[in-house]
C-alpha atoms as a PDB file:
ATOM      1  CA  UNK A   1       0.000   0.000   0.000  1.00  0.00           C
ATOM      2  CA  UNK A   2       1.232   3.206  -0.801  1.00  0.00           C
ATOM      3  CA  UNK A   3       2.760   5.393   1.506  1.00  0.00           C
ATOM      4  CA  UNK A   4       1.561   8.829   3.368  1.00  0.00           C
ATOM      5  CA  UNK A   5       4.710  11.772   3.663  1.00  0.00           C
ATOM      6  CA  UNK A   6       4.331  13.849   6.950  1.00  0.00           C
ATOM      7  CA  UNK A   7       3.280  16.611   4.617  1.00  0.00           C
ATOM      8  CA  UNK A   8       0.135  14.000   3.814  1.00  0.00           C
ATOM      9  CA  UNK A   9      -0.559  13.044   7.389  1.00  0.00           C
ATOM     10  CA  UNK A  10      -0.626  16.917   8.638  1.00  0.00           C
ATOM     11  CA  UNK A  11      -2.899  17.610   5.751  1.00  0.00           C
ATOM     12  CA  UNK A  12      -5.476  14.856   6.175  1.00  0.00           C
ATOM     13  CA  UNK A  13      -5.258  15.385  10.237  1.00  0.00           C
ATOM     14  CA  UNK A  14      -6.617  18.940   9.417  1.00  0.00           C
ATOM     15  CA  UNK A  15      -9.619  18.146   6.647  1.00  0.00           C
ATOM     16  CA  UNK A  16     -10.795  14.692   8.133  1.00  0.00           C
ATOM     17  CA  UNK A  17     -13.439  13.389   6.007  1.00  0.00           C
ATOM     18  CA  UNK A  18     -17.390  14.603   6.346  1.00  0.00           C
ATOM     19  CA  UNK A  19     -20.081  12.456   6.399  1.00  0.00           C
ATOM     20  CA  UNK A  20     -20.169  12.633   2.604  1.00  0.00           C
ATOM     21  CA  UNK A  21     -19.161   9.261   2.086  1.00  0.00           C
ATOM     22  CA  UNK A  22     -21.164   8.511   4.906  1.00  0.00           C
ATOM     23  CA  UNK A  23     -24.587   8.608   2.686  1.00  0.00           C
ATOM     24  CA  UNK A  24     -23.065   6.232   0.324  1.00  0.00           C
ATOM     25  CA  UNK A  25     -22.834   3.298   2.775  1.00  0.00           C
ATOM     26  CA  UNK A  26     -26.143   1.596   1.695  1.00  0.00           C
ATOM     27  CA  UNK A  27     -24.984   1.724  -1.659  1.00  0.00           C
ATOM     28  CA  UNK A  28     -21.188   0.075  -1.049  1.00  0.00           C
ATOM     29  CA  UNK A  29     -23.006  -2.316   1.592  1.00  0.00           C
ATOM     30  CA  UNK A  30     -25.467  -3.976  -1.141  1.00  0.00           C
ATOM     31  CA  UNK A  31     -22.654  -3.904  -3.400  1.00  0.00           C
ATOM     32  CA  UNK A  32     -20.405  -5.839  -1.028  1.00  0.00           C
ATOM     33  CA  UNK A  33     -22.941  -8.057  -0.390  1.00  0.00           C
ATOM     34  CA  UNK A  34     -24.111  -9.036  -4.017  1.00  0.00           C
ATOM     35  CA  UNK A  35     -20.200  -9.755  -4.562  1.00  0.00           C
ATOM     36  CA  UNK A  36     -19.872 -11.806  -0.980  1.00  0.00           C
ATOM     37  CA  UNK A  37     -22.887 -13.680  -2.394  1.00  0.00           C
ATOM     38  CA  UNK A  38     -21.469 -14.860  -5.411  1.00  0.00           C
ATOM     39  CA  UNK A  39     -18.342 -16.496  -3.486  1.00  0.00           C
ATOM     40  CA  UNK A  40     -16.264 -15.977  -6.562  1.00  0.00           C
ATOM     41  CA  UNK A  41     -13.813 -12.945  -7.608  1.00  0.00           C
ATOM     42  CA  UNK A  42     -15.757 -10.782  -9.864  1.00  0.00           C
ATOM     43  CA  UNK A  43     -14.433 -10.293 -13.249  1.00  0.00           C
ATOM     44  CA  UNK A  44     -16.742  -8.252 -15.128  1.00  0.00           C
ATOM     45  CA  UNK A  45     -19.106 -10.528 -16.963  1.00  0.00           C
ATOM     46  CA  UNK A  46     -22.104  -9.792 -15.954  1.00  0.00           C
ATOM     47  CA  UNK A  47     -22.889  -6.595 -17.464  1.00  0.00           C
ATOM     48  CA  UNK A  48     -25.304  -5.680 -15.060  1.00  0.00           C
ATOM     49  CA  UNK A  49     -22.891  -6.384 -12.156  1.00  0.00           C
ATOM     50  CA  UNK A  50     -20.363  -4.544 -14.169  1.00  0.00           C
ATOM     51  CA  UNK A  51     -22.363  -1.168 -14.143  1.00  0.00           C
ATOM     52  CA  UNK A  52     -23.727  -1.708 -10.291  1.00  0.00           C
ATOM     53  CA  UNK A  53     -20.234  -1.861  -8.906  1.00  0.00           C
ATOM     54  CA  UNK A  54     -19.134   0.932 -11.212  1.00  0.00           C
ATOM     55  CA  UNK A  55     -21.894   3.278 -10.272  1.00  0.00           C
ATOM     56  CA  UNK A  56     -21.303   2.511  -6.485  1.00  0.00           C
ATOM     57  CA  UNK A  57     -17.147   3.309  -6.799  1.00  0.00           C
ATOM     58  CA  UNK A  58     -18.071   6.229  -9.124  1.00  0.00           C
ATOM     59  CA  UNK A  59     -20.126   7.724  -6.411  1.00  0.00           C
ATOM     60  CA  UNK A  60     -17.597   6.898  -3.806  1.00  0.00           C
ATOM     61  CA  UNK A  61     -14.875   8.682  -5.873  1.00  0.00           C
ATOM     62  CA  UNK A  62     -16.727  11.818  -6.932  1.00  0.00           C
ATOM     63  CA  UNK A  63     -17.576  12.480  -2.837  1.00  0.00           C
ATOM     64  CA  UNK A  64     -14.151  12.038  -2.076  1.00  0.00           C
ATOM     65  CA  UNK A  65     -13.390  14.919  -5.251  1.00  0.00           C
ATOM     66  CA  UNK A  66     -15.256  17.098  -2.720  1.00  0.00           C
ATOM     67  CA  UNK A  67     -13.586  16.636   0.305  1.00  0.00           C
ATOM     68  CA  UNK A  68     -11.253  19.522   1.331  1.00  0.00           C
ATOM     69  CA  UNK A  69      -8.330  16.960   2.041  1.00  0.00           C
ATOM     70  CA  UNK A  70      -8.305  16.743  -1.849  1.00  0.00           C
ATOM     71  CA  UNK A  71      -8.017  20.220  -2.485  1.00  0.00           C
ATOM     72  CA  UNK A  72      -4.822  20.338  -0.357  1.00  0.00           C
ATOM     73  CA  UNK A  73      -2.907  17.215  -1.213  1.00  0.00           C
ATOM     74  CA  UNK A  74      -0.604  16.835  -3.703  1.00  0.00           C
ATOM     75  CA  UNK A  75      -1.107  14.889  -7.010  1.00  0.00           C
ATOM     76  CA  UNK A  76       0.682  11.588  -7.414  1.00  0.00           C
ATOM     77  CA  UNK A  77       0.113  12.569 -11.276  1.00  0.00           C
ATOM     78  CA  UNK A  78       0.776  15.930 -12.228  1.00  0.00           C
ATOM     79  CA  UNK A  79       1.696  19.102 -10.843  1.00  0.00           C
ATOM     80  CA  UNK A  80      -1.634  19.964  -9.494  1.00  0.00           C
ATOM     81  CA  UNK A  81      -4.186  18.076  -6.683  1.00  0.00           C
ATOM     82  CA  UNK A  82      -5.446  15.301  -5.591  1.00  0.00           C
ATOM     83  CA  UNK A  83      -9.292  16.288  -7.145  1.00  0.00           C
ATOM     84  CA  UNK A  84      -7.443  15.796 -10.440  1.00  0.00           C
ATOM     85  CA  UNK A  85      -6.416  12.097  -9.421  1.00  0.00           C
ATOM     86  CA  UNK A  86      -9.714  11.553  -8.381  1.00  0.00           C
ATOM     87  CA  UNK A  87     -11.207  12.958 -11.966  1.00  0.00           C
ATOM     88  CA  UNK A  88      -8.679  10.501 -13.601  1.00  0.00           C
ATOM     89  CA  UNK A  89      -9.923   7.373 -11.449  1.00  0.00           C
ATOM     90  CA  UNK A  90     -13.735   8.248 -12.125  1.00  0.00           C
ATOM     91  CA  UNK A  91     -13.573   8.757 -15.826  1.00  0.00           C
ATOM     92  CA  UNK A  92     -11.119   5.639 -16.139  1.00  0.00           C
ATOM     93  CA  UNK A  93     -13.969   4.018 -14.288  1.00  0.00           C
ATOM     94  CA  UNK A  94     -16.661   5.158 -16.788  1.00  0.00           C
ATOM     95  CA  UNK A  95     -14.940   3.856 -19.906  1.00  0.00           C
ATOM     96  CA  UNK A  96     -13.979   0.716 -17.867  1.00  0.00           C
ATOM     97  CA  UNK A  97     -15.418  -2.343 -19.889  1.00  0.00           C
ATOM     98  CA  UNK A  98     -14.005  -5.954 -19.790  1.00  0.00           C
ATOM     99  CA  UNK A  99     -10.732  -4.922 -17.973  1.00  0.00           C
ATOM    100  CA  UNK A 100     -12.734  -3.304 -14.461  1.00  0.00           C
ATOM    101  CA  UNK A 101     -11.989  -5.542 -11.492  1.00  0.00           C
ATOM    102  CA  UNK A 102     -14.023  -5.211  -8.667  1.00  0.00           C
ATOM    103  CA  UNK A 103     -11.667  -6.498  -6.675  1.00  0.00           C
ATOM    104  CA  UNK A 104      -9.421  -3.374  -6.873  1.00  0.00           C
ATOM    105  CA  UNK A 105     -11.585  -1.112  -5.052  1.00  0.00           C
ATOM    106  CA  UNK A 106     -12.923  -3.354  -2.428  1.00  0.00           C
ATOM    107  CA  UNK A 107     -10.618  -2.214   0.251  1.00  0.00           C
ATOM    108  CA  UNK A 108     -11.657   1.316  -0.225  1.00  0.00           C
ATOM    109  CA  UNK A 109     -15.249   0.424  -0.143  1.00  0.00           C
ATOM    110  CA  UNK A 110     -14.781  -1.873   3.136  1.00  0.00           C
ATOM    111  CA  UNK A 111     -13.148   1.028   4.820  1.00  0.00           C
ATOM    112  CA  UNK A 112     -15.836   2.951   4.146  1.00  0.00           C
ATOM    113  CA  UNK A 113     -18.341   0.531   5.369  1.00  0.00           C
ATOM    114  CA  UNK A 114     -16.245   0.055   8.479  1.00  0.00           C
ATOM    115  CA  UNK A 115     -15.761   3.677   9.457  1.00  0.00           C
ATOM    116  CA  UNK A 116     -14.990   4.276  12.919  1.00  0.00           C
ATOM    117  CA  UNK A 117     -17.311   6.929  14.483  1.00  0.00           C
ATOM    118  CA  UNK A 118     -16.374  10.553  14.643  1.00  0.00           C
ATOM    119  CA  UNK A 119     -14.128  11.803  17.697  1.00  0.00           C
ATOM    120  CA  UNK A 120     -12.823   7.941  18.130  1.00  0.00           C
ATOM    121  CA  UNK A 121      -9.383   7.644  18.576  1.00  0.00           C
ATOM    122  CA  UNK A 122      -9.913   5.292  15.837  1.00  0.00           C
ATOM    123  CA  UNK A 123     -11.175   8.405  13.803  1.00  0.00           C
ATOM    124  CA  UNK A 124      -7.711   9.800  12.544  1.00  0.00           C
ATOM    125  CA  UNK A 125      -6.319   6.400  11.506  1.00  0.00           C
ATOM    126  CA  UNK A 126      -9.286   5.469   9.581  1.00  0.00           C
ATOM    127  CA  UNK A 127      -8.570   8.933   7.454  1.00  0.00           C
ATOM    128  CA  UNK A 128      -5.078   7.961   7.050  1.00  0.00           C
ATOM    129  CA  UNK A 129      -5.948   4.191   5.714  1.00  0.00           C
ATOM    130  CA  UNK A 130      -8.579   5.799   3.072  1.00  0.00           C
ATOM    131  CA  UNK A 131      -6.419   8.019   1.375  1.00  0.00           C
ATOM    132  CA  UNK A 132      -3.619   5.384   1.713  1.00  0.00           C
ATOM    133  CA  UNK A 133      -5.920   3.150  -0.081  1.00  0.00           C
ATOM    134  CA  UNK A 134      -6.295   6.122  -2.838  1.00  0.00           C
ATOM    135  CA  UNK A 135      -3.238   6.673  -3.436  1.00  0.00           C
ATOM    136  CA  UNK A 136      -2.641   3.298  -3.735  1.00  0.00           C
ATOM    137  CA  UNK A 137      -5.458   3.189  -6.618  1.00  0.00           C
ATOM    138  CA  UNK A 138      -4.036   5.935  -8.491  1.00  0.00           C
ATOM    139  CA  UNK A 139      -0.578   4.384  -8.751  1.00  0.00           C
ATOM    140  CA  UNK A 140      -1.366   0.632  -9.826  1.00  0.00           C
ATOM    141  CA  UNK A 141      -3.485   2.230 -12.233  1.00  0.00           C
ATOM    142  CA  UNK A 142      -1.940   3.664 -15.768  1.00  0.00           C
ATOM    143  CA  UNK A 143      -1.369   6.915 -16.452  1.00  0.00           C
ATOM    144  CA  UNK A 144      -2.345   7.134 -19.960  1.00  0.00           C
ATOM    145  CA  UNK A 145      -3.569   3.960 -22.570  1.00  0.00           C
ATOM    146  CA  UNK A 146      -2.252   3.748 -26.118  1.00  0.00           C
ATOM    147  CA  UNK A 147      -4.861   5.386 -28.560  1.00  0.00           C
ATOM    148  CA  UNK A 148      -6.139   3.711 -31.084  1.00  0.00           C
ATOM    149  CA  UNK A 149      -4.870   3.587 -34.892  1.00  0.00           C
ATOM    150  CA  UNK A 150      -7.926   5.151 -36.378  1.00  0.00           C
ATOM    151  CA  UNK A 151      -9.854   7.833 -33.367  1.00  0.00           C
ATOM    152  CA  UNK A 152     -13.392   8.830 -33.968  1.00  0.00           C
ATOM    153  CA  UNK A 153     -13.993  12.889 -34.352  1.00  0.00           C
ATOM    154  CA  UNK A 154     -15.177  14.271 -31.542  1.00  0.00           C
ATOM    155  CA  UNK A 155     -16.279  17.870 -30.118  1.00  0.00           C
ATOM    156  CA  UNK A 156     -13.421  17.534 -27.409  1.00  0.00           C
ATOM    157  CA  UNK A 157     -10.171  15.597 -29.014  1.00  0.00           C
ATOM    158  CA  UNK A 158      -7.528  16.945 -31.653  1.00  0.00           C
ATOM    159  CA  UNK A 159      -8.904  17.495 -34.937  1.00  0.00           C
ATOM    160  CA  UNK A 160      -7.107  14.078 -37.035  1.00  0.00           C
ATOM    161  CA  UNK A 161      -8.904  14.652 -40.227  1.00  0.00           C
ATOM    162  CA  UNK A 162      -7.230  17.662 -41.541  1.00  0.00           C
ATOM    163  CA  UNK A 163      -4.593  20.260 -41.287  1.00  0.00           C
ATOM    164  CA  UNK A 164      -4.194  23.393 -43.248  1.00  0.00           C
ATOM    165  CA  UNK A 165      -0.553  23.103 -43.109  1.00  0.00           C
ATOM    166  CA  UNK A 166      -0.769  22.421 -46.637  1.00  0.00           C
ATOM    167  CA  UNK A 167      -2.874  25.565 -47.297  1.00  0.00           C
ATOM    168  CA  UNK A 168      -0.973  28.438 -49.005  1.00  0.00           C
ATOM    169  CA  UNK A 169      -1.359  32.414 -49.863  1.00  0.00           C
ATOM    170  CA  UNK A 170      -4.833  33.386 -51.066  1.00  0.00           C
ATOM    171  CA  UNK A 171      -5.776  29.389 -49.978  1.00  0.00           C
ATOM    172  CA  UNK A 172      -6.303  30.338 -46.611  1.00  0.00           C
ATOM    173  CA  UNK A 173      -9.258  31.896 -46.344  1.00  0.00           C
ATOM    174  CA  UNK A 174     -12.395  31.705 -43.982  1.00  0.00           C
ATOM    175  CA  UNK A 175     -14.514  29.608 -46.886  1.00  0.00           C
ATOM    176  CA  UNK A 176     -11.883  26.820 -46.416  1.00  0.00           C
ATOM    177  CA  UNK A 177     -10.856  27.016 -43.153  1.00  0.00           C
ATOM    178  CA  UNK A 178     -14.514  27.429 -41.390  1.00  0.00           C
ATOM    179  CA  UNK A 179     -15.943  24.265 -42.279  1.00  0.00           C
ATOM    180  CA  UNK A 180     -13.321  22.475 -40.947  1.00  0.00           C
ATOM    181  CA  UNK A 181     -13.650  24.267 -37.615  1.00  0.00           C
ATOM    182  CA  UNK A 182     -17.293  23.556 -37.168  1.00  0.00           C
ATOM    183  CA  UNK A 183     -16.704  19.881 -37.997  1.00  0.00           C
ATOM    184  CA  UNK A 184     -14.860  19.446 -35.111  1.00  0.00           C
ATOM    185  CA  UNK A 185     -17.182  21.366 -32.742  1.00  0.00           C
ATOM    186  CA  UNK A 186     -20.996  20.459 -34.095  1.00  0.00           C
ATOM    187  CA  UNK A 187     -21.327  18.187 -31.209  1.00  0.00           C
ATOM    188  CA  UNK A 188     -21.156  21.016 -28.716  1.00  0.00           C
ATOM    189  CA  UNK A 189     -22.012  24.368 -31.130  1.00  0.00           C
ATOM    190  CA  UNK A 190     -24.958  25.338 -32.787  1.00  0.00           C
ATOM    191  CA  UNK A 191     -25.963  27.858 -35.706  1.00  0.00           C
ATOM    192  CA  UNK A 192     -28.515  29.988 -36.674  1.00  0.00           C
ATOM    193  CA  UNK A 193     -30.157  29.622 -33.203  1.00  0.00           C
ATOM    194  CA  UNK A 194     -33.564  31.797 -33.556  1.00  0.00           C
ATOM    195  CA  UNK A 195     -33.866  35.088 -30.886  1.00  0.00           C
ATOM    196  CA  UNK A 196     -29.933  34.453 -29.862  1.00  0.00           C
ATOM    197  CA  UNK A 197     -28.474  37.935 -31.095  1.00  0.00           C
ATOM    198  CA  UNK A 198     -31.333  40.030 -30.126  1.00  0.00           C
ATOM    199  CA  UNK A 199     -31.480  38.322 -26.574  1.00  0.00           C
ATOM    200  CA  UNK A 200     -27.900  39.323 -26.018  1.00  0.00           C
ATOM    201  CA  UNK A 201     -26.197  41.797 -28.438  1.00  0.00           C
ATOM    202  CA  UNK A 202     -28.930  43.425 -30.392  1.00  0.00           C
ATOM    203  CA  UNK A 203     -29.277  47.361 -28.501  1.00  0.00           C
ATOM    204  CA  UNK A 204     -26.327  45.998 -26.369  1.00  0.00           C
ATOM    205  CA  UNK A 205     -23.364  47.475 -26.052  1.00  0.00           C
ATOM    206  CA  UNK A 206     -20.317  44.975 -24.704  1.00  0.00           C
ATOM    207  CA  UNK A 207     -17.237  47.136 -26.164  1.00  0.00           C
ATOM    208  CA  UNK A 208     -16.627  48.759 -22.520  1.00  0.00           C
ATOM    209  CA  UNK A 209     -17.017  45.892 -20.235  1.00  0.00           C
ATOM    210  CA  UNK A 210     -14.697  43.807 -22.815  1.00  0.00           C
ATOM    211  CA  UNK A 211     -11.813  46.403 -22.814  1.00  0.00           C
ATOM    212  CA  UNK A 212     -11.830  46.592 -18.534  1.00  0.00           C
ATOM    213  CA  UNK A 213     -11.931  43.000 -18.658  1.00  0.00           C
ATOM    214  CA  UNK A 214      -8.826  42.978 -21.004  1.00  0.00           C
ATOM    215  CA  UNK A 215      -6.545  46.145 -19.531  1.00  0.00           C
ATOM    216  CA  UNK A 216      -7.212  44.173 -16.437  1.00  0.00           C
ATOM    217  CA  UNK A 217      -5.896  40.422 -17.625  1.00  0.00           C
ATOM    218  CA  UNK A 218      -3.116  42.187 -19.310  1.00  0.00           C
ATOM    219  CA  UNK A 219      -1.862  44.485 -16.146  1.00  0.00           C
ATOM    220  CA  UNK A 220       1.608  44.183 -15.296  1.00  0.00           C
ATOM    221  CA  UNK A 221       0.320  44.132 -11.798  1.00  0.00           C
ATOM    222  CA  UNK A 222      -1.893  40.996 -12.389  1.00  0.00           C
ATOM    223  CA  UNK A 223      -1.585  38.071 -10.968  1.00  0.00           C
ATOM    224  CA  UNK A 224       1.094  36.009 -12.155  1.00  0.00           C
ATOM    225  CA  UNK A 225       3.139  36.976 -15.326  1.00  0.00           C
ATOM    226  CA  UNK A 226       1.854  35.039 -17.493  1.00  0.00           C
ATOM    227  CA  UNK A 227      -0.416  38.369 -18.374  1.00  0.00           C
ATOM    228  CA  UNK A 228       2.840  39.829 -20.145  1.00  0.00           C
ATOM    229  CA  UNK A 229       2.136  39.617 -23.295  1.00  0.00           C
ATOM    230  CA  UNK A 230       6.215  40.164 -25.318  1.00  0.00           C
ATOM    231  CA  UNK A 231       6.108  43.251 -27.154  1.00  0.00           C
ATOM    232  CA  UNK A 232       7.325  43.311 -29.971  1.00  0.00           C
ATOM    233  CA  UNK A 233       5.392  40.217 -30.488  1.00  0.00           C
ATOM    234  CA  UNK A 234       8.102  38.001 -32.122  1.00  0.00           C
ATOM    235  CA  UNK A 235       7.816  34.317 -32.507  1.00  0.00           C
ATOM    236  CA  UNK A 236       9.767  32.916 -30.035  1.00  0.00           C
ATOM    237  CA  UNK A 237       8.627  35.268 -27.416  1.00  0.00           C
ATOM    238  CA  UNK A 238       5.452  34.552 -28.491  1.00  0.00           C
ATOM    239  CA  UNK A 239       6.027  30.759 -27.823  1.00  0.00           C
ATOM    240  CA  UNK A 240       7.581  31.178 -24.677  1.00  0.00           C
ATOM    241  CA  UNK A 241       4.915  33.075 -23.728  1.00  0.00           C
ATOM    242  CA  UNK A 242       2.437  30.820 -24.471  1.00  0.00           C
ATOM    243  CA  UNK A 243       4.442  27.723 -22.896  1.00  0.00           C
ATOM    244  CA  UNK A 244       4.454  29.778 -19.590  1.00  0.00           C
ATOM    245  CA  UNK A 245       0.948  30.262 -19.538  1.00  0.00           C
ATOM    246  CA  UNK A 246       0.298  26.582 -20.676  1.00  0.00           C
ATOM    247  CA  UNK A 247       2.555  25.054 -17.421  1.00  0.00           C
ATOM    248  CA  UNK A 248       0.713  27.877 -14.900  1.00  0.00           C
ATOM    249  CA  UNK A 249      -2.539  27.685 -15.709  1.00  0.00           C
ATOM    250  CA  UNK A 250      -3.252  24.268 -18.505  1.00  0.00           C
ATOM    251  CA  UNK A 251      -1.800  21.624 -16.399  1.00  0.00           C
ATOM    252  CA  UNK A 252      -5.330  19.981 -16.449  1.00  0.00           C
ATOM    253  CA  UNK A 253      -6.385  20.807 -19.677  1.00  0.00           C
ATOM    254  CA  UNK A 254      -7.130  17.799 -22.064  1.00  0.00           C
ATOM    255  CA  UNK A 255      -4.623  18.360 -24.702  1.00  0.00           C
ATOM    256  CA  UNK A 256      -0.952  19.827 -24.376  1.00  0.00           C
ATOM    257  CA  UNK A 257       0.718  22.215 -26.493  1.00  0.00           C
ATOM    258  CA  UNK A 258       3.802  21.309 -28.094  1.00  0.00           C
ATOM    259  CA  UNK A 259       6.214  23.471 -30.646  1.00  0.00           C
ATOM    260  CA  UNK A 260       8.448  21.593 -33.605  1.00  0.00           C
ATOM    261  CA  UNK A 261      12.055  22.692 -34.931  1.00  0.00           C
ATOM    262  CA  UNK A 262      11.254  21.446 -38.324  1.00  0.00           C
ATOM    263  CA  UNK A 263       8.445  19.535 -40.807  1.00  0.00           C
ATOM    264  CA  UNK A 264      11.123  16.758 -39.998  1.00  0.00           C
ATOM    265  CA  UNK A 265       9.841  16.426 -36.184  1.00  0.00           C
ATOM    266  CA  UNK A 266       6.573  15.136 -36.989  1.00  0.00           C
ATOM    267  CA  UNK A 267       6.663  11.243 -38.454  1.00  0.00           C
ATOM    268  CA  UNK A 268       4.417  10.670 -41.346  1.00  0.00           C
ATOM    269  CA  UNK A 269       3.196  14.482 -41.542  1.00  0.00           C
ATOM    270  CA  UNK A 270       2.433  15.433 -44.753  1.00  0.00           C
ATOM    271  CA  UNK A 271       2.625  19.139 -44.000  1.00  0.00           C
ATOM    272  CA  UNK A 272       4.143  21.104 -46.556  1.00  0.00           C
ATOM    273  CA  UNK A 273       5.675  24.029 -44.009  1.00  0.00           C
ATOM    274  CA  UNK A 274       6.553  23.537 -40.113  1.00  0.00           C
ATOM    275  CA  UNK A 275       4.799  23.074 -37.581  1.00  0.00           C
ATOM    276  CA  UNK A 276       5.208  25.765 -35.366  1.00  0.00           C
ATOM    277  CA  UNK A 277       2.663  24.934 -32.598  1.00  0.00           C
ATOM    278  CA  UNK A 278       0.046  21.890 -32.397  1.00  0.00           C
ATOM    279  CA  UNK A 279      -2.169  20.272 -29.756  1.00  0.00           C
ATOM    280  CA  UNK A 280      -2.238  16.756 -28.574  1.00  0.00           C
ATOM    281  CA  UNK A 281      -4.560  14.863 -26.532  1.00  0.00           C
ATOM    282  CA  UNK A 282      -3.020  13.773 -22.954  1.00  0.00           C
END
């Protein structure tokens, strides 16, 4: 079982858990008992099985996302917190299918089930031995899984269709470049939506709010300097720039930014020019 730093144990002895979890007992306890009934280690294939005990952990997860503790401690993945971890675990969980074990989250759910009472002297251990068992969970499981030769478009991944790399001069215009765009956002966009601009632009005037908002991203005294935008705007300031603001404030974003040297960098890319900047999906 994984560890616990003193950094962990002074954390979690300030934000024990709430009684969050608490409400999800019935649920974990009928769980429990449909696999204790069964008398054999549950594998995933019943399908109905398979999406009882996933709902139960899912639940179990997503209260523990909520728990101060998991705004303070550290990720065991990435630069940020533990609620990230958790968001990892849950949506690993969702697109489970014949690789889920039950069997991998049953000590979390017992120690749920078994929770001492509040004020116990048993109280503090028990919150030490559930995020031991969560940490535990989020290193035996992987980080990332090999995508798939051929991935399906989607609203939310890296456009794979196209690139207009290959575009040049008077090519690159809106006609071309538009439909593309919208491809690879229908599932969350919509056009031509009836009473939209007169509801919110039409005798509306957003020109002054918009600049304040801007002067006041792009202050020198803002937080953080990622807000200083290089002027003169060359390209590697530019980049460097953007790379800053990418590590401070996109560390859980779904994609990561990356920059090329040359067309060479990129294997099998039939772009024309170089690359200079392009997204991919962590």
């Amino acid at each position: 079982m994984a560890g616990l730093s003193q950094e962990d144990r002074n954390i979690i002895k300030n934000h024990l858990l709430t009684d969050s979890v608490d409400r999800l007992r019935d649920v974990l306890q009928e769980a429990e008992e449909i696999y204790e009934s069964r008398l054999i280690s549950y594998d995933g294939a019943d399908v109905s099985l398979d999406q009882l005990y996933r709902n139960a952990i899912s639940k179990l997860l997503s209260a523990l996302q909520g728990e101060d503790a998991a705004y303070s401690l550290r990720s065991r993945m990435s630069t940020g917190d533990m609620v990230s971890d958790l968001a990892h675990l849950v949506e690993r969980l969702r697109k489970a299918q014949e690789n889920f074990k039950y069997d991998d989250y049953r000590p979390l759910v017992n120690l749920v089930i078994q929770r001492a009472p509040t004020g116990s002297q048993n109280a503090e251990t028990w919150n030490f031995d559930v995020w031991k068992t969560v940490f535990t969970l989020i290193d035996t499981n992987p980080r990332r899984t090999t995508p798939p030769a051929s991935l399906p478009p989607s609203f939310d991944g890296t456009p794979v269709k196209s690139t207009s790399s290959s575009q040049k001069g008077s090519e690159q215009t809106r006609e071309l470049v538009n439909p593309r765009i919208f491809e690879e956002i229908r599932g969350c966009t919509f056009r031509n939506v009836k009473g939209f601009f007169k509801k919110y632009f039409e005798g509306k005037n957003w020109s002054g709010k918009a600049d304040a908002i801007c002067r006041r991203v792009l202050a020198r005294d803002s937080d953080g300097n990622w807000a200083q935008f290089p002027d003169p705007p060359t390209q590697d300031d530019v980049l460097a720039w953007w790379f800053r603001l990418q590590e401070d404030l996109l560390s859980e974003s779904r994609g990561t930014y990356y920059t090329t040297a040359s067309k060479a960098d990129l294997t099998g890319s039939k772009a024309e020019r170089q690359v200079d900047l392009l997204l991919r999906a962590r």
